[in-house]
PDB file of N, CA and C in Angstrom:
ATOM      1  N   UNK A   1      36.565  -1.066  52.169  1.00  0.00           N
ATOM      2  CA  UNK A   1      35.300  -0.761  51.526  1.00  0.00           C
ATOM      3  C   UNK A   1      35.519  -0.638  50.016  1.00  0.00           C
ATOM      4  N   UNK A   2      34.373  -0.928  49.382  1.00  0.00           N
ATOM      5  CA  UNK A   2      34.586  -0.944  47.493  1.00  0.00           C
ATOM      6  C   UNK A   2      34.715   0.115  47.085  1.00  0.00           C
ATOM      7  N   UNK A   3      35.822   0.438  46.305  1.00  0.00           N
ATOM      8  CA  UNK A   3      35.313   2.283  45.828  1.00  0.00           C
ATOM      9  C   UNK A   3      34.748   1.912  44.598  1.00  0.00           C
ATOM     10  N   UNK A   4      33.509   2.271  44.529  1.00  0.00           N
ATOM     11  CA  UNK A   4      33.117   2.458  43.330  1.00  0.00           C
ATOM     12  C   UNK A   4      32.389   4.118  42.525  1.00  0.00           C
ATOM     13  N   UNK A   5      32.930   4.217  41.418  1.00  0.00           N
ATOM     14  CA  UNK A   5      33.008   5.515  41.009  1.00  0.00           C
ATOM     15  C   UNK A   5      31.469   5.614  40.038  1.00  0.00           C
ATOM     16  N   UNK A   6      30.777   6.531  40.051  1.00  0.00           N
ATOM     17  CA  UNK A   6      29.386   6.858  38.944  1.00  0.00           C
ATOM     18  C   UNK A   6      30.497   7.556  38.303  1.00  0.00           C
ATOM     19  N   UNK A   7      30.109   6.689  36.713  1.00  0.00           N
ATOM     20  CA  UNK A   7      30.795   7.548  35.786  1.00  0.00           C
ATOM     21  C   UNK A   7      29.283   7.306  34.042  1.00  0.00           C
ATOM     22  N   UNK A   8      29.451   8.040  33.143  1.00  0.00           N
ATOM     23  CA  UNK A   8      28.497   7.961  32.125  1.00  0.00           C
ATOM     24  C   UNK A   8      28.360   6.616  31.850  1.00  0.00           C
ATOM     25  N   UNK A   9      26.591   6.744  32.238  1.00  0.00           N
ATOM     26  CA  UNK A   9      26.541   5.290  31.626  1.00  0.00           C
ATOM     27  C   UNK A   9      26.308   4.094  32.788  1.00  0.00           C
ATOM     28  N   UNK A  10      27.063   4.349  33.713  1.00  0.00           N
ATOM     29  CA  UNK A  10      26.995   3.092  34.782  1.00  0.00           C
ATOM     30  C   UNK A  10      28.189   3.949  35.807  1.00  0.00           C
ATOM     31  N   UNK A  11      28.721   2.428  36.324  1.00  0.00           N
ATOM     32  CA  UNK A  11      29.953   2.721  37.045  1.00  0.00           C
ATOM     33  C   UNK A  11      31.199   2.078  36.903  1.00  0.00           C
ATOM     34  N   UNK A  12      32.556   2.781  37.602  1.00  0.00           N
ATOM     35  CA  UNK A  12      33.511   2.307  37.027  1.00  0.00           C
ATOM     36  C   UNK A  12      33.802   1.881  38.500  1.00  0.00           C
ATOM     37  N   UNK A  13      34.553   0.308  38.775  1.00  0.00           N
ATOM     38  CA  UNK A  13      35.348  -0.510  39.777  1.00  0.00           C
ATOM     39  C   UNK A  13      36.539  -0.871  39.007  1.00  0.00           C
ATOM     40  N   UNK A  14      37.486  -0.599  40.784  1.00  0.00           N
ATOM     41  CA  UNK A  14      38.810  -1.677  40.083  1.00  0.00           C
ATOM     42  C   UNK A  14      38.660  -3.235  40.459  1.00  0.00           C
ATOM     43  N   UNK A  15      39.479  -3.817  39.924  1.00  0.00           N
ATOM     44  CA  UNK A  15      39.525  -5.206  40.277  1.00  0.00           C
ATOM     45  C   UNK A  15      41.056  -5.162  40.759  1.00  0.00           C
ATOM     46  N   UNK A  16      41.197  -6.384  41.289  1.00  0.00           N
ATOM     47  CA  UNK A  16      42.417  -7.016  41.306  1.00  0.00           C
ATOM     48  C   UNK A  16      42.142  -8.451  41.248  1.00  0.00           C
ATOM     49  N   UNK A  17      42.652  -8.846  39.951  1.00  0.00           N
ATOM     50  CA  UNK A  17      42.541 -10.118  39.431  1.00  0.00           C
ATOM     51  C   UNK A  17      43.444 -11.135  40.088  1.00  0.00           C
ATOM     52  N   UNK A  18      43.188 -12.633  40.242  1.00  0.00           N
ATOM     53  CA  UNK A  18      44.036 -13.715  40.605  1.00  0.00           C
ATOM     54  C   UNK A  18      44.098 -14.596  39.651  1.00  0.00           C
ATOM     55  N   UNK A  19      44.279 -15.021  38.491  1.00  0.00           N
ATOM     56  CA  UNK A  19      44.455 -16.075  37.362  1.00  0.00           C
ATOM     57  C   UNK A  19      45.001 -17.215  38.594  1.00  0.00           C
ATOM     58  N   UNK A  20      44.820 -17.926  37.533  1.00  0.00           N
ATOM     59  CA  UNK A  20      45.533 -19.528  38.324  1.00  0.00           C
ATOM     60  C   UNK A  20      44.843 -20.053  39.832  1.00  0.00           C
ATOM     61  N   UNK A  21      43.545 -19.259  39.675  1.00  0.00           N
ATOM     62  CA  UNK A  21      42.940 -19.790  40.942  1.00  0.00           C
ATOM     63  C   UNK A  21      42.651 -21.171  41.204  1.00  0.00           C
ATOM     64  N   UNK A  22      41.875 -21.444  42.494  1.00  0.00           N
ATOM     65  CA  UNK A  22      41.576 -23.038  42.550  1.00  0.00           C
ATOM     66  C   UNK A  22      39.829 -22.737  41.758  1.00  0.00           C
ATOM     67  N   UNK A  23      39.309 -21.774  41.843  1.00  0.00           N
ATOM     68  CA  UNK A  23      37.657 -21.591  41.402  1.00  0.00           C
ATOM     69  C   UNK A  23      37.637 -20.076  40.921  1.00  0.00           C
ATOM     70  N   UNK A  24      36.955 -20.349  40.241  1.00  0.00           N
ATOM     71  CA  UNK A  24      36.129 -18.554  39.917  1.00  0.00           C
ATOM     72  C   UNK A  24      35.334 -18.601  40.893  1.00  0.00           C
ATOM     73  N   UNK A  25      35.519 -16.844  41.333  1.00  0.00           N
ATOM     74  CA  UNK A  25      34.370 -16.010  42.011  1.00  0.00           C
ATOM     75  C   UNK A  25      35.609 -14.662  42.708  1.00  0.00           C
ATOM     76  N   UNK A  26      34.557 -14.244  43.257  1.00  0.00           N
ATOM     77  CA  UNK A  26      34.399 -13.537  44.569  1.00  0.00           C
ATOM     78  C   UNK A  26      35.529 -13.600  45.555  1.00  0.00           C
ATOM     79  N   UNK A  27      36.785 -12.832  45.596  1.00  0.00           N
ATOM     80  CA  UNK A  27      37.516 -13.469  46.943  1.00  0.00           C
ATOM     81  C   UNK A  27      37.361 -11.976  47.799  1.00  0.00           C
ATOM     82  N   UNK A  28      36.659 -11.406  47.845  1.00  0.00           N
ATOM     83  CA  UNK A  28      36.712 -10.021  48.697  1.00  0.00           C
ATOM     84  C   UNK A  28      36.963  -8.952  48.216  1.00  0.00           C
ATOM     85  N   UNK A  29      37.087  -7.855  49.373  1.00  0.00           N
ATOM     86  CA  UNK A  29      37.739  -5.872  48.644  1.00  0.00           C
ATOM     87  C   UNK A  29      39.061  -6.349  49.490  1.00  0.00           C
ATOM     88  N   UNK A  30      40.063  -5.288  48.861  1.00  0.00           N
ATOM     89  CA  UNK A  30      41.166  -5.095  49.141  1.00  0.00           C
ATOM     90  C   UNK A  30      41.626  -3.854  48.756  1.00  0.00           C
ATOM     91  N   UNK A  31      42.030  -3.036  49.649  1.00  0.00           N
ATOM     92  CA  UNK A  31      42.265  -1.516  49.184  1.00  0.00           C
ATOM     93  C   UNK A  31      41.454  -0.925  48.222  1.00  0.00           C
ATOM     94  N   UNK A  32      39.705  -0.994  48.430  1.00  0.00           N
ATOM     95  CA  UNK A  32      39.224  -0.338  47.451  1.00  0.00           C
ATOM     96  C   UNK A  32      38.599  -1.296  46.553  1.00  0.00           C
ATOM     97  N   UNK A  33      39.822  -2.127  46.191  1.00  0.00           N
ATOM     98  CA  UNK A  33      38.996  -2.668  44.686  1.00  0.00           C
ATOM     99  C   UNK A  33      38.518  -3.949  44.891  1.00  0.00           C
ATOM    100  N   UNK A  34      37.644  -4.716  44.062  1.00  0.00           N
ATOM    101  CA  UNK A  34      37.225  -5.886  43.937  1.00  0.00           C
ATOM    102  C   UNK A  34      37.969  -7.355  43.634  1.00  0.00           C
ATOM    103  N   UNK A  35      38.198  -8.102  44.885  1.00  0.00           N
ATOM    104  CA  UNK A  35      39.330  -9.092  44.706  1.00  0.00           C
ATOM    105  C   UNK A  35      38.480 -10.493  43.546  1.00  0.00           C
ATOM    106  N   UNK A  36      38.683 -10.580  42.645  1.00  0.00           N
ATOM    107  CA  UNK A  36      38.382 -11.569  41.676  1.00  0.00           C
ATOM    108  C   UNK A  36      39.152 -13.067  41.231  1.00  0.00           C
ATOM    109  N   UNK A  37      39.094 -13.882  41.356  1.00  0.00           N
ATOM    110  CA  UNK A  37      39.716 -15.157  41.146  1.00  0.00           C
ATOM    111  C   UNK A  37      39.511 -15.876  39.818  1.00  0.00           C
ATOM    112  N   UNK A  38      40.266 -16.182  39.131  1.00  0.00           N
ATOM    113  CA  UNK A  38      39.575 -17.321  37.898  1.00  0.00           C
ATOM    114  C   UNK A  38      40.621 -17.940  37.579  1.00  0.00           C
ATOM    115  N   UNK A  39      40.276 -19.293  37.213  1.00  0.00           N
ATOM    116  CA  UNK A  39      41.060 -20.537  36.958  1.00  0.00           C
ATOM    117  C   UNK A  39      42.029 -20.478  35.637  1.00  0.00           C
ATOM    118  N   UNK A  40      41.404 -19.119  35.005  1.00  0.00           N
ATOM    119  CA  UNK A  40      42.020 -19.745  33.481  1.00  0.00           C
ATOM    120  C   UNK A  40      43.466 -18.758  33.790  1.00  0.00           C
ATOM    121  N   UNK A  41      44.415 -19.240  32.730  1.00  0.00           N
ATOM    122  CA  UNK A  41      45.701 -18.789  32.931  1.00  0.00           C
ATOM    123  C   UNK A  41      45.608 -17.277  32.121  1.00  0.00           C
ATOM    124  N   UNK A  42      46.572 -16.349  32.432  1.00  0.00           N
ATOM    125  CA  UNK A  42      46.382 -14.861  31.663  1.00  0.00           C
ATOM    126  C   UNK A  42      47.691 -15.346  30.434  1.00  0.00           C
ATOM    127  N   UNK A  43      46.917 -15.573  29.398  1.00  0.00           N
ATOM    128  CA  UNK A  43      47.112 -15.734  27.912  1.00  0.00           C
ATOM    129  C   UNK A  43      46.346 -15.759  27.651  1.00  0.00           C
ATOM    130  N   UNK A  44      46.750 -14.883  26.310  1.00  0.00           N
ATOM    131  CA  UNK A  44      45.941 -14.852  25.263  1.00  0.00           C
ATOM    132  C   UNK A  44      44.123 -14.034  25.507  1.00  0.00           C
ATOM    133  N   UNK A  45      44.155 -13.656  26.488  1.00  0.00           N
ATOM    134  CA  UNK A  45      42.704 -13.095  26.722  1.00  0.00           C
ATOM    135  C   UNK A  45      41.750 -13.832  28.140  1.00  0.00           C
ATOM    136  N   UNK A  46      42.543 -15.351  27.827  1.00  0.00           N
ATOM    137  CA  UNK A  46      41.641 -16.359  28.530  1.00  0.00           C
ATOM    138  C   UNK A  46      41.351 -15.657  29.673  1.00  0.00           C
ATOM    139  N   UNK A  47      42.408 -14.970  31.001  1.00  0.00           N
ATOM    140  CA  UNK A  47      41.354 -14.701  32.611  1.00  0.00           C
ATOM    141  C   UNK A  47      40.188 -13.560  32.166  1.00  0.00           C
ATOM    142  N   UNK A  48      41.058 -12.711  30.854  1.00  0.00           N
ATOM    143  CA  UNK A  48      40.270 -10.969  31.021  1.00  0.00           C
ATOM    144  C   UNK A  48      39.065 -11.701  30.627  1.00  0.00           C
ATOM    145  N   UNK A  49      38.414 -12.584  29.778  1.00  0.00           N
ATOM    146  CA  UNK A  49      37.372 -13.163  29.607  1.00  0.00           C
ATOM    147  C   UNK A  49      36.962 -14.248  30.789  1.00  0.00           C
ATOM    148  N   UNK A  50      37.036 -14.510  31.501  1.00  0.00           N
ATOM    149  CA  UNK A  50      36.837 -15.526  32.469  1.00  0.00           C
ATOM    150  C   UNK A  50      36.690 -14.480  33.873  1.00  0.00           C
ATOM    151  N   UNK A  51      37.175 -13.178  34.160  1.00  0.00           N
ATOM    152  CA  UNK A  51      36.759 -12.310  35.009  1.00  0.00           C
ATOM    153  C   UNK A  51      35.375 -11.405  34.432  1.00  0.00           C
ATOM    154  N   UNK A  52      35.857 -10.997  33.101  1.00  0.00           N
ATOM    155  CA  UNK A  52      33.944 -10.598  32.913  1.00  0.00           C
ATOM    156  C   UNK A  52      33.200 -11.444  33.098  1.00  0.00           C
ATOM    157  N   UNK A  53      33.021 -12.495  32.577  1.00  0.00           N
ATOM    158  CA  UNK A  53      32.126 -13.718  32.716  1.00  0.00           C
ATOM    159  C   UNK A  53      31.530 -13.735  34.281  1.00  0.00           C
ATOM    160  N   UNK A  54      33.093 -14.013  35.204  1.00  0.00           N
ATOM    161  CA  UNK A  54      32.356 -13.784  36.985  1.00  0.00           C
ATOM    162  C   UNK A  54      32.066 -12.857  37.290  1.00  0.00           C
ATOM    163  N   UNK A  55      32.043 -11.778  36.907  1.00  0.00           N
ATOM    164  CA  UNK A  55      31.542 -10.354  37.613  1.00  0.00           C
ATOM    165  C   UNK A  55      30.306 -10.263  36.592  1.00  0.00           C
ATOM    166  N   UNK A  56      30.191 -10.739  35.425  1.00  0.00           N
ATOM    167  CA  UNK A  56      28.765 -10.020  35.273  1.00  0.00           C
ATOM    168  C   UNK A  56      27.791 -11.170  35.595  1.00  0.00           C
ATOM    169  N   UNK A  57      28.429 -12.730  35.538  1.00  0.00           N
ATOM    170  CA  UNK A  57      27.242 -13.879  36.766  1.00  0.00           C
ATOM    171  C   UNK A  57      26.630 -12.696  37.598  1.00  0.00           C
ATOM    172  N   UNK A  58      28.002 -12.593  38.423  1.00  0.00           N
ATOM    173  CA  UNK A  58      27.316 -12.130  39.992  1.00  0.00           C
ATOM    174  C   UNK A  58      26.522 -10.388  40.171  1.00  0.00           C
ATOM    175  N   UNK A  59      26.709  -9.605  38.466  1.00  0.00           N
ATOM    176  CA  UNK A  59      25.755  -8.564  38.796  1.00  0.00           C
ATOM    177  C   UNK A  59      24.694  -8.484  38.167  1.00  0.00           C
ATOM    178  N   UNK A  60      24.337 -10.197  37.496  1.00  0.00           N
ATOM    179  CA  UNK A  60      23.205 -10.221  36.672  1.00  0.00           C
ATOM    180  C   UNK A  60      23.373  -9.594  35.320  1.00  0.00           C
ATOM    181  N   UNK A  61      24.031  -9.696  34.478  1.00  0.00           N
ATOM    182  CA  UNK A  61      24.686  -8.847  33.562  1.00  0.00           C
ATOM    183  C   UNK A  61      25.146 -10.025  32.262  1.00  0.00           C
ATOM    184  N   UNK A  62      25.560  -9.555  31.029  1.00  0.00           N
ATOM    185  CA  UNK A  62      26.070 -10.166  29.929  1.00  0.00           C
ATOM    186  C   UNK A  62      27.588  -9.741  29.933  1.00  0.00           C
ATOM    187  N   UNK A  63      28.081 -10.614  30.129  1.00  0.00           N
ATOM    188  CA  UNK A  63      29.898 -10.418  29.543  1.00  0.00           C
ATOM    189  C   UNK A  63      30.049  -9.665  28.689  1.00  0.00           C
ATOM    190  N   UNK A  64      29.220  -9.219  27.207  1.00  0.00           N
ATOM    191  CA  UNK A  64      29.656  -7.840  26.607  1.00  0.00           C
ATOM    192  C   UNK A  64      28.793  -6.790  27.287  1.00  0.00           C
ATOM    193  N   UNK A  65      28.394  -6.910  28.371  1.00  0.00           N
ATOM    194  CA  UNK A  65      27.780  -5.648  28.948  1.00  0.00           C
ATOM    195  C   UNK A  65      28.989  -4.996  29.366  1.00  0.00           C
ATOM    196  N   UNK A  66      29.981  -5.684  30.259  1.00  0.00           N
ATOM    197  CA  UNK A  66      31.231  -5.136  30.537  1.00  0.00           C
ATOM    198  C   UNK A  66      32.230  -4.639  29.937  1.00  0.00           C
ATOM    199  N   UNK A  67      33.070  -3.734  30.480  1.00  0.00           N
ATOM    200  CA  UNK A  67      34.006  -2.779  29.166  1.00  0.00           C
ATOM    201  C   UNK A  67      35.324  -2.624  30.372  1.00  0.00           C
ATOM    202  N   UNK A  68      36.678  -3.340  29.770  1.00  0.00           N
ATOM    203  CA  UNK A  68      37.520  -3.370  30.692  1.00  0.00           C
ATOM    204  C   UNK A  68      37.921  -1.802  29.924  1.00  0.00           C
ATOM    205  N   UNK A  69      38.440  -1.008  31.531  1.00  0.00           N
ATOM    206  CA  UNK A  69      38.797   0.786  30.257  1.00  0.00           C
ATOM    207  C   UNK A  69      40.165   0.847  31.015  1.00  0.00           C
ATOM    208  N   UNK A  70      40.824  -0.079  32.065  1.00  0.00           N
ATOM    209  CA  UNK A  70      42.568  -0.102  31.785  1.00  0.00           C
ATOM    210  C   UNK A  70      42.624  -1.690  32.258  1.00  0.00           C
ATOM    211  N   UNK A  71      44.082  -1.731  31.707  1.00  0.00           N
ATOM    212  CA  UNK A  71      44.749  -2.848  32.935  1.00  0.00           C
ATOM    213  C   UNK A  71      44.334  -4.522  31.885  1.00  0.00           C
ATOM    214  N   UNK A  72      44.361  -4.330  30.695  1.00  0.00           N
ATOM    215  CA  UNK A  72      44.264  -5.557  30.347  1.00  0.00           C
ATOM    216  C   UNK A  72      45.278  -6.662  30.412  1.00  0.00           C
ATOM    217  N   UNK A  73      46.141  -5.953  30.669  1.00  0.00           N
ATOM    218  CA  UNK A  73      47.710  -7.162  30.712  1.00  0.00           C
ATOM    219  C   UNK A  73      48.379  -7.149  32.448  1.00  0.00           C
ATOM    220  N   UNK A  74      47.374  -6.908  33.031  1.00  0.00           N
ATOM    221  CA  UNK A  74      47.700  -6.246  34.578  1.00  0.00           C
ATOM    222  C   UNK A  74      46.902  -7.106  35.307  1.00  0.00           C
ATOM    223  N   UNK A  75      47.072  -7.215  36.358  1.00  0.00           N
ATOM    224  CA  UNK A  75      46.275  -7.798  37.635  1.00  0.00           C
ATOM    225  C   UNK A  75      45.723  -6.883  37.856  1.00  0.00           C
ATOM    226  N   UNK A  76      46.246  -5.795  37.884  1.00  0.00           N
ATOM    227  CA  UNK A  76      44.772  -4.758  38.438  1.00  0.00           C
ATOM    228  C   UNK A  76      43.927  -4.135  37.359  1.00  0.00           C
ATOM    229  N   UNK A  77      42.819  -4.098  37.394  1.00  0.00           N
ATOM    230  CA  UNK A  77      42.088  -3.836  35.879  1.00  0.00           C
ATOM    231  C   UNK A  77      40.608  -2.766  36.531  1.00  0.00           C
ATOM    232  N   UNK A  78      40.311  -2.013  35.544  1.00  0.00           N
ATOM    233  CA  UNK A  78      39.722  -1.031  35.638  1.00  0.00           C
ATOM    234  C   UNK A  78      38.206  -1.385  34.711  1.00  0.00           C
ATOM    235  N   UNK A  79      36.814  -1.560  35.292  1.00  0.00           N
ATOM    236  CA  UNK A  79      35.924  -2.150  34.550  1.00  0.00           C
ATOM    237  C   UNK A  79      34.537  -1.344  34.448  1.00  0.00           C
ATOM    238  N   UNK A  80      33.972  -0.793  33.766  1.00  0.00           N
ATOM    239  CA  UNK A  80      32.555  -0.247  33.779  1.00  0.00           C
ATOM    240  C   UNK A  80      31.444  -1.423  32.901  1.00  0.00           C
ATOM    241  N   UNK A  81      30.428  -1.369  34.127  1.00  0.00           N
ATOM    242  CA  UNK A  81      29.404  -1.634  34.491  1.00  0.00           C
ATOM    243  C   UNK A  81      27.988  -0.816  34.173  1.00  0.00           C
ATOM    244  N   UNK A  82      27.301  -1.297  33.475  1.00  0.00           N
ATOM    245  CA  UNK A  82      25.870  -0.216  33.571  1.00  0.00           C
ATOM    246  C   UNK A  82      24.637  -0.235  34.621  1.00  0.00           C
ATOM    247  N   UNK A  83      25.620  -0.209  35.516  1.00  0.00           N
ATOM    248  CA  UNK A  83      24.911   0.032  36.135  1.00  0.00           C
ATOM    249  C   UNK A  83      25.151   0.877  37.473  1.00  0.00           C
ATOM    250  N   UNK A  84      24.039   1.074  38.755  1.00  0.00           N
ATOM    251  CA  UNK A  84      24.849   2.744  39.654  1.00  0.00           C
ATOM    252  C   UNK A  84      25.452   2.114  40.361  1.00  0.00           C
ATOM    253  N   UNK A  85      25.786   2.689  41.071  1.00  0.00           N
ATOM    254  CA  UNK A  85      26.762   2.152  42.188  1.00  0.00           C
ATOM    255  C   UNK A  85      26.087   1.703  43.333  1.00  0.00           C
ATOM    256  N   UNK A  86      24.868   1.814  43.682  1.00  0.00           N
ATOM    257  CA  UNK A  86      23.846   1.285  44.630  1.00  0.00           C
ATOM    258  C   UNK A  86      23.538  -0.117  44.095  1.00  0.00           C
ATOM    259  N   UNK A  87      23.145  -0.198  42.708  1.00  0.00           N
ATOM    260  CA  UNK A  87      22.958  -1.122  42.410  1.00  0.00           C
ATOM    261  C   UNK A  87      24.000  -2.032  42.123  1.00  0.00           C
ATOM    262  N   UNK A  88      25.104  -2.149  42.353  1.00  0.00           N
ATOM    263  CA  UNK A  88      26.313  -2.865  42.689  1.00  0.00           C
ATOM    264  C   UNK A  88      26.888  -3.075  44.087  1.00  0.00           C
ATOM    265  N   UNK A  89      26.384  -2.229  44.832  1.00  0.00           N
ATOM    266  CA  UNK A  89      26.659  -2.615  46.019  1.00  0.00           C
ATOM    267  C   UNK A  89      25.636  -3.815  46.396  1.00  0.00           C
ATOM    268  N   UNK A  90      24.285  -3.810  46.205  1.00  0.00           N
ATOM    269  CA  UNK A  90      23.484  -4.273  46.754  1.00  0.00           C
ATOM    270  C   UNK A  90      23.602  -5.741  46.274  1.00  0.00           C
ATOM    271  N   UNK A  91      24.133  -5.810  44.853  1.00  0.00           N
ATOM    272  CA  UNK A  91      24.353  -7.425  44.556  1.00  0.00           C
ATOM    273  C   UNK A  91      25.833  -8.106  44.939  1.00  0.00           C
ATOM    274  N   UNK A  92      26.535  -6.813  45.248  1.00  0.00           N
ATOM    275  CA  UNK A  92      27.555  -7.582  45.825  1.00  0.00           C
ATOM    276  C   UNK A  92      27.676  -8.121  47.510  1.00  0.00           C
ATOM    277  N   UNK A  93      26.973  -7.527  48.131  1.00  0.00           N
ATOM    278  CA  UNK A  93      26.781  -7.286  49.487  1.00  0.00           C
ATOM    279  C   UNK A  93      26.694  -8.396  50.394  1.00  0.00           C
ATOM    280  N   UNK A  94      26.075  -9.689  49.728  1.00  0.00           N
ATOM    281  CA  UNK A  94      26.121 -10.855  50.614  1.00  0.00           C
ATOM    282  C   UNK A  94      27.924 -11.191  49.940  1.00  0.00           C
ATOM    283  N   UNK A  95      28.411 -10.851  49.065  1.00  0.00           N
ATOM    284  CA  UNK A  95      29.233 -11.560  48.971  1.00  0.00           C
ATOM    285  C   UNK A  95      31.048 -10.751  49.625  1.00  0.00           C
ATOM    286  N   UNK A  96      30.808  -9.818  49.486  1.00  0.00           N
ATOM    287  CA  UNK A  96      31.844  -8.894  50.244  1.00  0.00           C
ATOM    288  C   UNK A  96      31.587  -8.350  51.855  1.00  0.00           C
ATOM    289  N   UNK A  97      30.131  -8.654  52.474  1.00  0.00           N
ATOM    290  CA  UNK A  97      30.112  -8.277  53.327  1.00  0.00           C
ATOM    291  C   UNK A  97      30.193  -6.691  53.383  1.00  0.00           C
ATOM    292  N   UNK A  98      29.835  -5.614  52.351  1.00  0.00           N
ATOM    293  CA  UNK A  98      30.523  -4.439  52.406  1.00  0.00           C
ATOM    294  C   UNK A  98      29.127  -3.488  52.662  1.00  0.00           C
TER     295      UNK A  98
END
């Protein structure tokens, strides 16, 4: 199941990023956090920008709406969202099944 935390402002999810995917999107939860895929390689910024980009597509959102607050040089990355946590479940829901 997704843990997602209400924190000021919106909410905070983890990710666990995959660079070097075959596609961006959506690959599921995994212990909690949000499994994310993107094609571009981790240099230079390219996935941490290419994972906001797919997570705020899929919560209806602007790429500077998102605020990575750990994990920029990490596969696992820490991201707030403005928005609640209901309202993140509900747009993620066809796609995690959660």
């Amino acid at each position: 199941m997704l843990e997602l935390a209400e924190i000021d402002g919106g909410t905070r999810l983890r990710l666990r990023v995959k660079p070097g995917a075959r596609k961006n999107g959506i690959l599921g939860v995994h212990d909690g956090a949000l499994r994310v895929g993107v094609t571009a390689a981790p240099e230079k910024g390219k996935a941490n920008r290419a994972v906001l980009s797919v997570l705020a597509d899929v919560l209806g959102l602007a790429p500077s709406d998102l605020k990575i607050l750990s994990g920029r040089t990490s596969s696992t990355k820490t991201v707030r969202a403005p928005l609640s946590p209901s309202a993140i479940r509900g747009k993620l829901a066809s796609l995690i099944g959660d």
